[in-house]
N, C-alpha and C. Protein backbone atom coordinates (compact mmCIF):
# COMPACT_ATOMS: atom_id res chain seq x y z
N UNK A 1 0.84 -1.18 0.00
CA UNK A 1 0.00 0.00 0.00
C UNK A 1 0.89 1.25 0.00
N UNK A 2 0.44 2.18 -0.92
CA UNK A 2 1.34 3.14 -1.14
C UNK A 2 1.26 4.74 -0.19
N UNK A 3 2.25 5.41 0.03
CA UNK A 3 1.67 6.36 1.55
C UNK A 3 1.06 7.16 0.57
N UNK A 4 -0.20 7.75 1.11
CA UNK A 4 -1.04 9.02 0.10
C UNK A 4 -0.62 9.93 1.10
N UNK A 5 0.68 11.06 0.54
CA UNK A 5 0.66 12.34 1.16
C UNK A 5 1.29 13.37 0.38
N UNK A 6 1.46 14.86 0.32
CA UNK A 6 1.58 15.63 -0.28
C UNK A 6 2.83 16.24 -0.15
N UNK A 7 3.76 16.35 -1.49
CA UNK A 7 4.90 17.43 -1.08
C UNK A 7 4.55 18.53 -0.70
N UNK A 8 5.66 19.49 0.00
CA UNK A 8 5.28 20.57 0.01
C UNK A 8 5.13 21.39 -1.24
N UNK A 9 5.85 21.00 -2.65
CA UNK A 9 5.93 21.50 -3.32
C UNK A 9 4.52 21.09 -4.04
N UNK A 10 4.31 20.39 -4.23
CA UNK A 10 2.71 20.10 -4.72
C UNK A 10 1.70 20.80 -3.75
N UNK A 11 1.74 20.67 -2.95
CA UNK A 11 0.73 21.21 -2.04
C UNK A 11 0.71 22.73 -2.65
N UNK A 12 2.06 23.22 -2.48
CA UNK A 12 1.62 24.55 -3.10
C UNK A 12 1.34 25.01 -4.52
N UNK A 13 1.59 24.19 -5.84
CA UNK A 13 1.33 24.21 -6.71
C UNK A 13 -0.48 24.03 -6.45
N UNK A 14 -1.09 23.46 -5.81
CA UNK A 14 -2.21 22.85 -5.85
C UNK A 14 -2.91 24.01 -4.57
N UNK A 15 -2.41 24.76 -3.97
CA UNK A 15 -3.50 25.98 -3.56
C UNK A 15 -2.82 27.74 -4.67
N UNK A 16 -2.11 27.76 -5.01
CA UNK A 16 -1.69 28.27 -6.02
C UNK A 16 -2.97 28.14 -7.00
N UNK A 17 -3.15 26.92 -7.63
CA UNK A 17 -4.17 26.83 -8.73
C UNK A 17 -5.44 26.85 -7.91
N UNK A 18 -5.55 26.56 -6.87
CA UNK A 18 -7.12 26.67 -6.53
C UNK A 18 -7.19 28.25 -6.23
N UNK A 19 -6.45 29.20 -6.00
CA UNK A 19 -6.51 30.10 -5.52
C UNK A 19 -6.54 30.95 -7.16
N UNK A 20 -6.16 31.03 -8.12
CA UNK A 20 -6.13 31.16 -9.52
C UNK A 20 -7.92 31.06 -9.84
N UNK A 21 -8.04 29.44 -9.45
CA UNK A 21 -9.25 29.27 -10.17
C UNK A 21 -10.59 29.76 -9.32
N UNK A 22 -10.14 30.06 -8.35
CA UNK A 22 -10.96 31.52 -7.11
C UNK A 22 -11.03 32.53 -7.49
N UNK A 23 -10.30 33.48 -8.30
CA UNK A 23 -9.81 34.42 -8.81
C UNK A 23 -10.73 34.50 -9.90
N UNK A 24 -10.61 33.92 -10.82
CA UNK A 24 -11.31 33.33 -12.16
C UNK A 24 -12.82 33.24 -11.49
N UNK A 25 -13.09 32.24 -11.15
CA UNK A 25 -14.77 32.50 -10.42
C UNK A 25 -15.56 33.77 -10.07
N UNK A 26 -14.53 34.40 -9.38
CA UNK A 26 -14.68 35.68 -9.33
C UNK A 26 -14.87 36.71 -9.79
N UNK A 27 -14.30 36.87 -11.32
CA UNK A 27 -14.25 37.28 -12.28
C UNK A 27 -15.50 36.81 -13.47
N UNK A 28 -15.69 35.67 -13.83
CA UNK A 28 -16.90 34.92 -14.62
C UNK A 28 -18.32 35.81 -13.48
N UNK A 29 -18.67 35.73 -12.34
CA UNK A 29 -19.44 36.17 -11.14
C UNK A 29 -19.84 37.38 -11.27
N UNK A 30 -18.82 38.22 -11.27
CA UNK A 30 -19.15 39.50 -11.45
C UNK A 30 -19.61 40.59 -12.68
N UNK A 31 -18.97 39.59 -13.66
CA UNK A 31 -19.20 39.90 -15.31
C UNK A 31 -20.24 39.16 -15.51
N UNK A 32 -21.45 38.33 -14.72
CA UNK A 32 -22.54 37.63 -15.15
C UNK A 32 -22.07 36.89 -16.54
N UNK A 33 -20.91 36.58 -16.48
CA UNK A 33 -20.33 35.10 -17.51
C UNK A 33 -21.69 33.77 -17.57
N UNK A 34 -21.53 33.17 -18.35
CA UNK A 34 -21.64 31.96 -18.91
C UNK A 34 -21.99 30.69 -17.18
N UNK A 35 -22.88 30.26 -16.72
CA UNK A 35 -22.84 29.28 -15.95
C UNK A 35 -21.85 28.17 -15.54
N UNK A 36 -21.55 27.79 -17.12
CA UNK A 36 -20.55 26.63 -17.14
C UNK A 36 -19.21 27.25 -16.33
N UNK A 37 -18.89 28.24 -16.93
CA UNK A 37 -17.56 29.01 -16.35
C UNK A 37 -17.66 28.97 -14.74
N UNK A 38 -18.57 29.61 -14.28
CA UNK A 38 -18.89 29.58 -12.84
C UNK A 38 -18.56 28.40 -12.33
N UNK A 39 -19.23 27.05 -12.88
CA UNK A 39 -19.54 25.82 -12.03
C UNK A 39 -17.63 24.98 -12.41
N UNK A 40 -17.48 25.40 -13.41
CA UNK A 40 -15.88 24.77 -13.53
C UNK A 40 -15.35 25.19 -12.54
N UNK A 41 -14.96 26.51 -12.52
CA UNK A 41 -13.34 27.61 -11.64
C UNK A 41 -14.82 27.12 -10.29
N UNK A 42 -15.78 27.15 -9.81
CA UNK A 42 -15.86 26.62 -8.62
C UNK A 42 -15.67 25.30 -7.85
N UNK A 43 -15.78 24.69 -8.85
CA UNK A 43 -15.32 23.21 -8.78
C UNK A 43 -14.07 22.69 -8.83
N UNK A 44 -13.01 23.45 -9.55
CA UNK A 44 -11.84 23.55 -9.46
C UNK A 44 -11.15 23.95 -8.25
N UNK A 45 -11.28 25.25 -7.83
CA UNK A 45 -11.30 25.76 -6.82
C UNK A 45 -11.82 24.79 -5.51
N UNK A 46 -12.81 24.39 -5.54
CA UNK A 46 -13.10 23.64 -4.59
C UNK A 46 -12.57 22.14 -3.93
N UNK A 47 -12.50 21.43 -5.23
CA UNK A 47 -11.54 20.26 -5.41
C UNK A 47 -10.15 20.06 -4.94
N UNK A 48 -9.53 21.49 -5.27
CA UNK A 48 -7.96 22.08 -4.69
C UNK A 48 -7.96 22.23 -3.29
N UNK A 49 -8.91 22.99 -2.74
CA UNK A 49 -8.96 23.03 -1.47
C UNK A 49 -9.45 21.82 -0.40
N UNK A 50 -10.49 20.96 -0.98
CA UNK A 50 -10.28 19.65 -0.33
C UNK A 50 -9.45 18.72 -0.33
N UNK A 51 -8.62 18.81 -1.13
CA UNK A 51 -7.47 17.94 -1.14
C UNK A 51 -6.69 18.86 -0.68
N UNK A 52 -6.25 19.89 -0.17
CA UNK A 52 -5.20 20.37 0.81
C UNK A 52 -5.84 20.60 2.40
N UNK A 53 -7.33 20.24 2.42
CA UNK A 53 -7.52 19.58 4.13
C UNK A 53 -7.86 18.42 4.04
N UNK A 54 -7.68 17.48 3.35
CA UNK A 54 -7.60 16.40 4.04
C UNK A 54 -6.84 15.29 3.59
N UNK A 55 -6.12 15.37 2.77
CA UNK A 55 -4.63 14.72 2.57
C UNK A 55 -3.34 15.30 3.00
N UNK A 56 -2.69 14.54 4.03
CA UNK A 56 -1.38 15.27 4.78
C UNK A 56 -0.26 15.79 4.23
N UNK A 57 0.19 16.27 4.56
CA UNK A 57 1.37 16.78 4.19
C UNK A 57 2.72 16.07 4.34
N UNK A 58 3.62 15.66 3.31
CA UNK A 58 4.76 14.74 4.17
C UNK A 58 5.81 16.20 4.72
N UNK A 59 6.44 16.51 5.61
CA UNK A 59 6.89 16.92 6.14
C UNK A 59 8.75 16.10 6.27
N UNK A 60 9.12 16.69 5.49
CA UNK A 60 10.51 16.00 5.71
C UNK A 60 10.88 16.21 7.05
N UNK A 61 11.54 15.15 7.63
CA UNK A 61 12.36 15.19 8.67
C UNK A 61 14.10 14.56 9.09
């Protein structure tokens, strides 16, 4: 069984892009964009951020 945990360097690549695709949501939202746009960059966004609470972090030691 293989360990499921996160570099630090992924981890931050991966709130980096959720934080991008927050940005973007934000933007589609306020310009009354297209639905689809909305439900992607929120889903994106959202997806990024559940996987950085609840998959660990490996922490070199």
């Amino acid at each position: 069984m293989t360990d499921l945990t996160l570099t630090p360097a992924l981890a931050t690549a991966i709130f980096v892009a959720a934080c991008l695709a927050g940005v973007q949501y934000r933007r589609v939202w306020k310009a009354e964009g297209p639905r689809w746009q909305l439900w992607l960059y929120g889903a994106l966004a959202a997806l990024g951020l559940t996987i950085l609470g609840f998959v660990p972090l490996a922490i070199p030691t």
